[in-house]
C-alpha atoms as a PDB file:
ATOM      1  CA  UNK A   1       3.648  24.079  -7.112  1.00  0.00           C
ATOM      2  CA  UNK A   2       4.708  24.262  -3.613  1.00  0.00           C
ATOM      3  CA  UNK A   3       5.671  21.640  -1.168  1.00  0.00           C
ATOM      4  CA  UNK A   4       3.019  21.595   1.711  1.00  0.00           C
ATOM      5  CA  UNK A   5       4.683  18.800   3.442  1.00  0.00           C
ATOM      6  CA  UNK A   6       5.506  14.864   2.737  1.00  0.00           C
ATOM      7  CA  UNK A   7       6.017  12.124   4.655  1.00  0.00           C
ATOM      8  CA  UNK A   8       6.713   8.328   4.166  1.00  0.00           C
ATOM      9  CA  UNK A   9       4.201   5.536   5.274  1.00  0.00           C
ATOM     10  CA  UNK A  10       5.617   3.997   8.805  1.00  0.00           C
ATOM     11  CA  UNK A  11       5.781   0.741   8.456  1.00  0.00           C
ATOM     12  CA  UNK A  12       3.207   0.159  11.825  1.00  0.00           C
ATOM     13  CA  UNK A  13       0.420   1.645   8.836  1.00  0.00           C
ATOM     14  CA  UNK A  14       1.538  -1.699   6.608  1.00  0.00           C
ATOM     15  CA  UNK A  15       0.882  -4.194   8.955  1.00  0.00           C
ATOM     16  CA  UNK A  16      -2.098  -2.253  10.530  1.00  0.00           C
ATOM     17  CA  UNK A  17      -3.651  -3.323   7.197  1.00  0.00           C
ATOM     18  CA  UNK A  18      -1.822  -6.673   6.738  1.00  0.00           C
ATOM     19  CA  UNK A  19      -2.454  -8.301   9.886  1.00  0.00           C
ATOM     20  CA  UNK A  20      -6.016  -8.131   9.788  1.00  0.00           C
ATOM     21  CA  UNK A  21      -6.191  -8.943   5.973  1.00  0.00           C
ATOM     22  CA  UNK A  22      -4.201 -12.152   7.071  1.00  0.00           C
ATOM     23  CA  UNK A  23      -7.068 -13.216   9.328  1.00  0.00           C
ATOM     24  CA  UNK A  24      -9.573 -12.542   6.519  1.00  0.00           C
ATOM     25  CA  UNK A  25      -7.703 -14.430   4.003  1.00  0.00           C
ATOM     26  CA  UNK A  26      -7.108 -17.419   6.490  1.00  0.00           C
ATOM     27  CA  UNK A  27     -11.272 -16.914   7.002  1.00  0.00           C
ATOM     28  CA  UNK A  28     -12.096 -16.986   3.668  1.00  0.00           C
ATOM     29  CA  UNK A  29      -9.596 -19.907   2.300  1.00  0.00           C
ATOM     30  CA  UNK A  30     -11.624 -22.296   4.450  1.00  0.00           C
ATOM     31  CA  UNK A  31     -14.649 -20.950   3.293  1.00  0.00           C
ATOM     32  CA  UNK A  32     -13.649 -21.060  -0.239  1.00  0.00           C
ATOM     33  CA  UNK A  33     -11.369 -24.165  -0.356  1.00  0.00           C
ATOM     34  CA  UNK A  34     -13.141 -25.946  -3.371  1.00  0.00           C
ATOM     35  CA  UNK A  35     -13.238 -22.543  -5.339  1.00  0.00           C
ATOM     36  CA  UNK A  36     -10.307 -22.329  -7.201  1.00  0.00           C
ATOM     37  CA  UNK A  37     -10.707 -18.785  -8.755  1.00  0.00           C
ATOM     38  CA  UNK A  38     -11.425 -17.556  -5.124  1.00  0.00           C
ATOM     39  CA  UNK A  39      -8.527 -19.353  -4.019  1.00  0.00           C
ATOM     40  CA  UNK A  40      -6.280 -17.794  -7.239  1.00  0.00           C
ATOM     41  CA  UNK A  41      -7.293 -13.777  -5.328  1.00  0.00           C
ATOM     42  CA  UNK A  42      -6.569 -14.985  -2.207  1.00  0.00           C
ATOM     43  CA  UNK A  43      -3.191 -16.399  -2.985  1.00  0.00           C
ATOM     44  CA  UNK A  44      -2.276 -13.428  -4.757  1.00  0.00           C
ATOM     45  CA  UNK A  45      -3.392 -11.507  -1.777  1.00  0.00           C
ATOM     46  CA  UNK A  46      -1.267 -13.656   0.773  1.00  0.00           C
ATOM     47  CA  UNK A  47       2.069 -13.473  -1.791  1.00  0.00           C
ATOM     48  CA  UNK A  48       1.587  -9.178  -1.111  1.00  0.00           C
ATOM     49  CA  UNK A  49       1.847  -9.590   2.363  1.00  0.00           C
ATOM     50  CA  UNK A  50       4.733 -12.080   1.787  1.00  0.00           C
ATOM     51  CA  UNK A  51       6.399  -9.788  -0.256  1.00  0.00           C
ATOM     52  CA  UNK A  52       6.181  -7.191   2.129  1.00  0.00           C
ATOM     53  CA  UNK A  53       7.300  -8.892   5.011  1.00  0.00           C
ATOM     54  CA  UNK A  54      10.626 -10.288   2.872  1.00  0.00           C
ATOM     55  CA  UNK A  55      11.428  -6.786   0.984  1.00  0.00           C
ATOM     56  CA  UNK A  56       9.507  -4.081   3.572  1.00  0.00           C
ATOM     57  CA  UNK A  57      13.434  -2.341   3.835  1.00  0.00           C
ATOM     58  CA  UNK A  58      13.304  -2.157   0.426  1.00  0.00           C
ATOM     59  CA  UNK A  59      10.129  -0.423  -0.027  1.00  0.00           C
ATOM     60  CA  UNK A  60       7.457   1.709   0.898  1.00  0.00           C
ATOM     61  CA  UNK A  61       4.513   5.007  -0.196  1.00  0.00           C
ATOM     62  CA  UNK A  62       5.639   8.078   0.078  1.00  0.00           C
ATOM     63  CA  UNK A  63       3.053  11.042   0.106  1.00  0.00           C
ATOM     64  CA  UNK A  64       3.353  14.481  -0.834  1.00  0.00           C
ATOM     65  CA  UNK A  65       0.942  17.311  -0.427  1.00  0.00           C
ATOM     66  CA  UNK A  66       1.560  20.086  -2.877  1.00  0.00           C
ATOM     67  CA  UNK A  67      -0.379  23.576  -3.590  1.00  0.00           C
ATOM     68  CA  UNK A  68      -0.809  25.681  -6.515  1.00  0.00           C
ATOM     69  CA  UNK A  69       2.206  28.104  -5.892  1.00  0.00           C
ATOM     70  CA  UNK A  70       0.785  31.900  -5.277  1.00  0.00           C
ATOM     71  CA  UNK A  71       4.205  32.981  -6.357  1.00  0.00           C
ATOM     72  CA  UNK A  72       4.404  35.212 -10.081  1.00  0.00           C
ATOM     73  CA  UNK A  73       5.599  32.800 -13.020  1.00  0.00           C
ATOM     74  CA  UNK A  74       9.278  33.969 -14.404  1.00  0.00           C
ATOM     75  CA  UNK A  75       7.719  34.992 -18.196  1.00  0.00           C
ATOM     76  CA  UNK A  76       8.666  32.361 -20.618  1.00  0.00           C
ATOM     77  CA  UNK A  77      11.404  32.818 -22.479  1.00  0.00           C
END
């Protein structure tokens, strides 16, 4: 295979998602505050963006694009 190009996810993309997910899981914990297995996914939910804002230098996606190489296989040996 050959590299078509890679790149890693800025971290601007993260909290493009995470803000508004925030919102929605504020939203939805007052709607759901007497379910408790609603509650249990949005608590999970809230400690990913937690995790991400504590550890974000520590991690992150990277993305690579690769093609089926054109090139002549070496014959196996």
């Amino acid at each position: 295979y050959d590299l078509i190009g890679n790149f890693i996810l800025p971290e601007k993309a993260w909290w493009n998602y995470y803000l508004p997910l925030q919102e929605k899981i504020n939203d939805l914990g007052q709607i759901y505050k007497n379910d408790a297995e609603a509650l249990a996914v949005l608590e999970n939910e809230q400690r990913e963006i937690e995790m991400y804002r504590e550890y974000h230098d520590w991690y992150g996606y990277g993305f690579v694009a690769l093609q089926k190489s054109t090139r002549a296989k070496s014959p196996e040996i």
